[in-house]
Protein backbone atom coordinates (compact mmCIF):
# COMPACT_ATOMS: atom_id res chain seq x y z
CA UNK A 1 45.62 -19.72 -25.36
CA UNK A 2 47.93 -21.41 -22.92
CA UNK A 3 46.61 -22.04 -19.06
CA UNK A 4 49.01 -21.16 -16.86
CA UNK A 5 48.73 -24.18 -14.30
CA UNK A 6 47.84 -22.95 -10.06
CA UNK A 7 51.02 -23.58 -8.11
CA UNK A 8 50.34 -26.70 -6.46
CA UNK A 9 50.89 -24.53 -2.49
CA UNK A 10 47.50 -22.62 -3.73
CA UNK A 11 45.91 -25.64 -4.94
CA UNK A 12 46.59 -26.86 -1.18
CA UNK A 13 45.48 -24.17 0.31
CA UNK A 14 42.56 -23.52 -1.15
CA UNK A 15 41.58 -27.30 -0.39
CA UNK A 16 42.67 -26.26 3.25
CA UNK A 17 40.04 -23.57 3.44
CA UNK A 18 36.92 -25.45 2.19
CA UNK A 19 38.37 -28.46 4.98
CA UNK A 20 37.91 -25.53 7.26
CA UNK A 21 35.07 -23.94 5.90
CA UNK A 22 33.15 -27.40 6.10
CA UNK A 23 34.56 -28.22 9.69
CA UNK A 24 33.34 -24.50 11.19
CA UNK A 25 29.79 -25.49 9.50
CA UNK A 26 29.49 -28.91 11.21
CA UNK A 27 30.88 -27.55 14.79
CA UNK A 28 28.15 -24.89 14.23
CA UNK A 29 25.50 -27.22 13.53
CA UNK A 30 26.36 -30.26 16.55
CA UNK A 31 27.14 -26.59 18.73
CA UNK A 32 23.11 -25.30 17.67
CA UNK A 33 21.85 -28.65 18.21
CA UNK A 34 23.61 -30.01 21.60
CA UNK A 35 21.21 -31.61 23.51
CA UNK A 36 18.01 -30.03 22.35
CA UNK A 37 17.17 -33.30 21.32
CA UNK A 38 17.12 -34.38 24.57
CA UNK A 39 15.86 -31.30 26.63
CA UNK A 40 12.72 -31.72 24.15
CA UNK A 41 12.09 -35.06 25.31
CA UNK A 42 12.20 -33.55 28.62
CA UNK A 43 9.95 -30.99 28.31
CA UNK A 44 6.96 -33.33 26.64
CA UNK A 45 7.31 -35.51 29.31
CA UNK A 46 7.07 -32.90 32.89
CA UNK A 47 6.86 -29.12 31.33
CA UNK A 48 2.79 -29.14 32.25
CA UNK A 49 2.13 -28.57 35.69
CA UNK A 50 -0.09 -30.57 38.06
CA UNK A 51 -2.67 -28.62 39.50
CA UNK A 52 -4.10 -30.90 42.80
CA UNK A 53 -6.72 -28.49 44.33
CA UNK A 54 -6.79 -24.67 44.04
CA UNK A 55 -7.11 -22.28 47.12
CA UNK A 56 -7.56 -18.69 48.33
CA UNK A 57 -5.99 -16.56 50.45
CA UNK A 58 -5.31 -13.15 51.20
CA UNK A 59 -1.40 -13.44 51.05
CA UNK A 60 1.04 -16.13 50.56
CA UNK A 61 4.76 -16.48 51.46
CA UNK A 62 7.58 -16.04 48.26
CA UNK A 63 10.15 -18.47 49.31
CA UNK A 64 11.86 -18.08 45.79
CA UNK A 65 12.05 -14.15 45.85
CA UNK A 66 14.97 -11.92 46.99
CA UNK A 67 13.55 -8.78 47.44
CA UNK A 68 16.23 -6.43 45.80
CA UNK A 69 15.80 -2.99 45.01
CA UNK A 70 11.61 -2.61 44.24
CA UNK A 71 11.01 -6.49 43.50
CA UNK A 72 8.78 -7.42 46.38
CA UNK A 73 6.34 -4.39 46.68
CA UNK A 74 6.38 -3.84 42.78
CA UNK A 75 4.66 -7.29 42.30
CA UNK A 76 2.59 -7.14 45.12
CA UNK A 77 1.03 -3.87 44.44
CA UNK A 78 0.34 -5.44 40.64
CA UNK A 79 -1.21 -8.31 42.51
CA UNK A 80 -4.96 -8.88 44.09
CA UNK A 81 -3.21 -10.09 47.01
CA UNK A 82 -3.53 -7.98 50.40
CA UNK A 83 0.23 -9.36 51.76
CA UNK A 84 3.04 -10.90 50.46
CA UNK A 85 5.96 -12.72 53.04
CA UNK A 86 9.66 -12.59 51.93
CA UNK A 87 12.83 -13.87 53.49
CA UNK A 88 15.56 -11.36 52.32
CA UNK A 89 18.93 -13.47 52.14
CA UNK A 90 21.22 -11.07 50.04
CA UNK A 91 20.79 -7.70 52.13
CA UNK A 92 22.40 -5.22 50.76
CA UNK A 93 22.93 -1.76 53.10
CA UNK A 94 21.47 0.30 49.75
CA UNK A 95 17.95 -1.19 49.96
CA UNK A 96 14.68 -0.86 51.98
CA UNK A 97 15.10 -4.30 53.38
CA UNK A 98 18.89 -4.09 54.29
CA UNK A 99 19.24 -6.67 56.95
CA UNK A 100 18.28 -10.70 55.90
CA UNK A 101 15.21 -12.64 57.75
CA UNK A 102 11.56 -12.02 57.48
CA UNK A 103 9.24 -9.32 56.37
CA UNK A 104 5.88 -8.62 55.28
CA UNK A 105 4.80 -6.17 53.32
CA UNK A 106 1.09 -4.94 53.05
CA UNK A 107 -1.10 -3.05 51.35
CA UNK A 108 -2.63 -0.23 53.53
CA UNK A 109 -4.37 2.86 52.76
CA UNK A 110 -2.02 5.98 51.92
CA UNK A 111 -3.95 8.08 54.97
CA UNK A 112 -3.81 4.93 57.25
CA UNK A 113 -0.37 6.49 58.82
CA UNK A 114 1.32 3.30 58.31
CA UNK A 115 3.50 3.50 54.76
CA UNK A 116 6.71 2.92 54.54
CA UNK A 117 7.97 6.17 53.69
CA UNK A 118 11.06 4.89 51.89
CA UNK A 119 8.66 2.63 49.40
CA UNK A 120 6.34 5.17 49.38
CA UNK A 121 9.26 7.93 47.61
CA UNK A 122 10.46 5.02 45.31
CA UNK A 123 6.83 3.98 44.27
CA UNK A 124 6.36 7.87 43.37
CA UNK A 125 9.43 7.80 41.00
CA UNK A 126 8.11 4.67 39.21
CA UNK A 127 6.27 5.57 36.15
CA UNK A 128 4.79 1.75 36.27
CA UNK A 129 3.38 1.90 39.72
CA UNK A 130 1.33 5.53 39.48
CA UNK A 131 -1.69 3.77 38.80
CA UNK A 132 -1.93 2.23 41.65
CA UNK A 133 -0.30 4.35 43.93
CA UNK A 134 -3.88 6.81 42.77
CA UNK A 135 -5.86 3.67 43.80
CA UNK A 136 -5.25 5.38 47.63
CA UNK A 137 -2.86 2.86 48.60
CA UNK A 138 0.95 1.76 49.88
CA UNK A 139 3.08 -1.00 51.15
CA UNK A 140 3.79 -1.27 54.88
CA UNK A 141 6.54 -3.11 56.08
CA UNK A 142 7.36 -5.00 58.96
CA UNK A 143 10.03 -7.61 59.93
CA UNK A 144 8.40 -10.79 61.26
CA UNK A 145 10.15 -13.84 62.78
CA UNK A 146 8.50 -16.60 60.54
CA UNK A 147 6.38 -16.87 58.04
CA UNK A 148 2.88 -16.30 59.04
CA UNK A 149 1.04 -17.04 55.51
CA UNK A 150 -0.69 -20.65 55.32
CA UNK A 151 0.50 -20.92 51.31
CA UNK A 152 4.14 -20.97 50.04
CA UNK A 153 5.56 -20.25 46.25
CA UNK A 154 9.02 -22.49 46.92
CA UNK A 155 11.46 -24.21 44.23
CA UNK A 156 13.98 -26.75 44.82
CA UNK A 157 17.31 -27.75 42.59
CA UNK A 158 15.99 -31.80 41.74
CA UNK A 159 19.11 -33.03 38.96
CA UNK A 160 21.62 -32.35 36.32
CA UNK A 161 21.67 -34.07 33.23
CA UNK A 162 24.58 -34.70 31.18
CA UNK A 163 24.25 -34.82 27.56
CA UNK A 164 26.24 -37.22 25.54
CA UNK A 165 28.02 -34.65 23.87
CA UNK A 166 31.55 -33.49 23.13
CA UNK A 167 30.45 -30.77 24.64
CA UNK A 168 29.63 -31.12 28.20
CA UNK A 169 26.07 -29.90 28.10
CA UNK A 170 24.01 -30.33 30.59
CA UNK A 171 20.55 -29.89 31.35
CA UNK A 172 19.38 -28.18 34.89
CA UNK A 173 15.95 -29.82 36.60
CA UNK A 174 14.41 -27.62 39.01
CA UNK A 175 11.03 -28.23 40.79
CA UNK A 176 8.54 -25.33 41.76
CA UNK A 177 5.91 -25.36 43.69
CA UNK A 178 2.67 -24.02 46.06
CA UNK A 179 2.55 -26.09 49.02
CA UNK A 180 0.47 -25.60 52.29
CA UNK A 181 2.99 -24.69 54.98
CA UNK A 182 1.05 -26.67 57.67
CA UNK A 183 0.43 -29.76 56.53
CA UNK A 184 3.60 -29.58 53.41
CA UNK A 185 0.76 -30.88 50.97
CA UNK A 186 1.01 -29.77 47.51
CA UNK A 187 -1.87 -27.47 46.24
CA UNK A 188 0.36 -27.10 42.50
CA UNK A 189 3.86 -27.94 40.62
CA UNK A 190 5.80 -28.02 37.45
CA UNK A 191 9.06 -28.97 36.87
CA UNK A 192 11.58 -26.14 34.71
CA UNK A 193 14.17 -27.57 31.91
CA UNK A 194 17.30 -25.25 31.14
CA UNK A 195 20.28 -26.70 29.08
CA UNK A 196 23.41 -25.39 29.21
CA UNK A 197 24.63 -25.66 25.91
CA UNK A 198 28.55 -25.12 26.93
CA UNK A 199 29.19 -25.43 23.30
CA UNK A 200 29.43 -21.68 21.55
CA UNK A 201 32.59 -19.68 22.41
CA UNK A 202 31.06 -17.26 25.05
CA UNK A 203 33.04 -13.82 25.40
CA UNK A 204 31.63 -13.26 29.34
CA UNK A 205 31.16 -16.35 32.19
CA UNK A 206 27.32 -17.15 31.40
CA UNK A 207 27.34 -19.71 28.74
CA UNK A 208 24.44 -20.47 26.69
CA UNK A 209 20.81 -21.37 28.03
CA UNK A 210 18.05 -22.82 26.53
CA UNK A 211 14.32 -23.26 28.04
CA UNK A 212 11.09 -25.50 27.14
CA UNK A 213 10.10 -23.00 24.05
CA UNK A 214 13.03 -22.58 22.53
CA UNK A 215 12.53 -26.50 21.43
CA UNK A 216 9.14 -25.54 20.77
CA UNK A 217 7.00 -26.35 24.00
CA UNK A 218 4.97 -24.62 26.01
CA UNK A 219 2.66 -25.45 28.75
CA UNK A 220 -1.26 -24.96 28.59
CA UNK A 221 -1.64 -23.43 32.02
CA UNK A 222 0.25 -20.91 33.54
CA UNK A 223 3.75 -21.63 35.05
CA UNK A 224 4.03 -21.45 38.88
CA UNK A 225 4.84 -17.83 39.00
CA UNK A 226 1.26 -17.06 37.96
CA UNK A 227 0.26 -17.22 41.68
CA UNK A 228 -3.28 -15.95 41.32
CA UNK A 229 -3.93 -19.24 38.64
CA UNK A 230 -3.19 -21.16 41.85
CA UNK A 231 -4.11 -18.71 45.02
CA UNK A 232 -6.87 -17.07 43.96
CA UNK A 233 -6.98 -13.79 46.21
CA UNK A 234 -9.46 -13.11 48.80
């Protein structure tokens, strides 16, 4: 039987496509593994947070939240807290708290005469809040000057790391923290590791992120969010 020999073009080309094939494979790879090596190292060094004392209070000021749409009364009503303080920066004319500053907003009884009507409609339509809307109670709000809490949930932007990568990864540092508004001491803090990979083709402007567990740690205690592991309520 006589082999008919592969025109040497095909011969090329098909060497051209397992070049190709092998090249995809390795950008995949270094594009997976961009600075995770790194961000681990991080994260074993600062993802635990320091706990200095804990404290308790009846409220606490959110310096971290933006109280859009139900954010703010949602997690306080899911709280043991009594208050929670929240500077609104991003008003927006559509929500409860549509001008930026100050506000509290409490828990009160439901025949106390002092809901905020508004809230109270919204609560009503959320199936997640019934339960304890029939615990008798609803959020009152009022617009305060300053904070008036003596505890404070706050975060602040700390570095950016540049991987050494083709790249251009980076990974984002931010510190949060409980501090006592008086004196500025500390009463908890962790720092929060997010690397922007900046390596798979994205089809929209957010490019890929990836946190302390995705490289496989986690803290023992509760992250700073957890308020009540910090502030326990009075």
């Amino acid at each position: 039987m006589t082999l008919i020999p592969r025109p040497p073009g095909l011969r090329t080309f098909g060497r051209l496509s397992l070049l190709l094939v092998a090249c995809a494979a390795l950008y995949l790879y270094a594009a997976h593994n961009a600075g995770r090596k790194e961000l681990r190292a991080l994260c074993e060094q600062g993802v635990e947070p320091k706990v200095y004392r804990k404290v308790s209070a009846d409220g606490y000021f959110d310096g971290g939240i933006s109280c859009l749409r139900n954010g703010c009364w949602d997690l306080l009503m899911k709280s043991g807290f009594r208050y929670i303080e929240v500077e609104q920066r991003d008003a927006d004319p559509w929500d409860r708290l549509s001008e930026n500053g100050y506000y509290r907003l409490s828990k009160v009884p439901q025949d106390s005469g002092l809901c905020d009507a508004r809230i109270l409609e919204e609560m009503r339509k959320s199936v997640g809040l019934s339960q304890y809307l029939a615990e008798g109670n609803c959020i009152r709000l009022e617009r305060i000057t300053a904070p008036t809490a003596m505890y404070a949930v706050a975060s602040e932007h700390v570095d950016r790391v540049r991987v050494n990568s083709v790249f251009g990864s980076y990974i984002d540092i931010r510190r949060f923290f409980i501090k006592e508004i008086a004196s500025g001491s500390v009463i908890a803090e962790r720092k929060n590791y997010l690397l922007y990979q900046n390596s798979i083709p994205q089809f929209s402007s957010f490019a890929a992120v990836i946190g302390c567990p995705d490289v496989g740690v986690n803290p023992t205690q509760p992250n700073i969010g957890k308020v009540e592991a910090y502030i326990r309520p009075d």
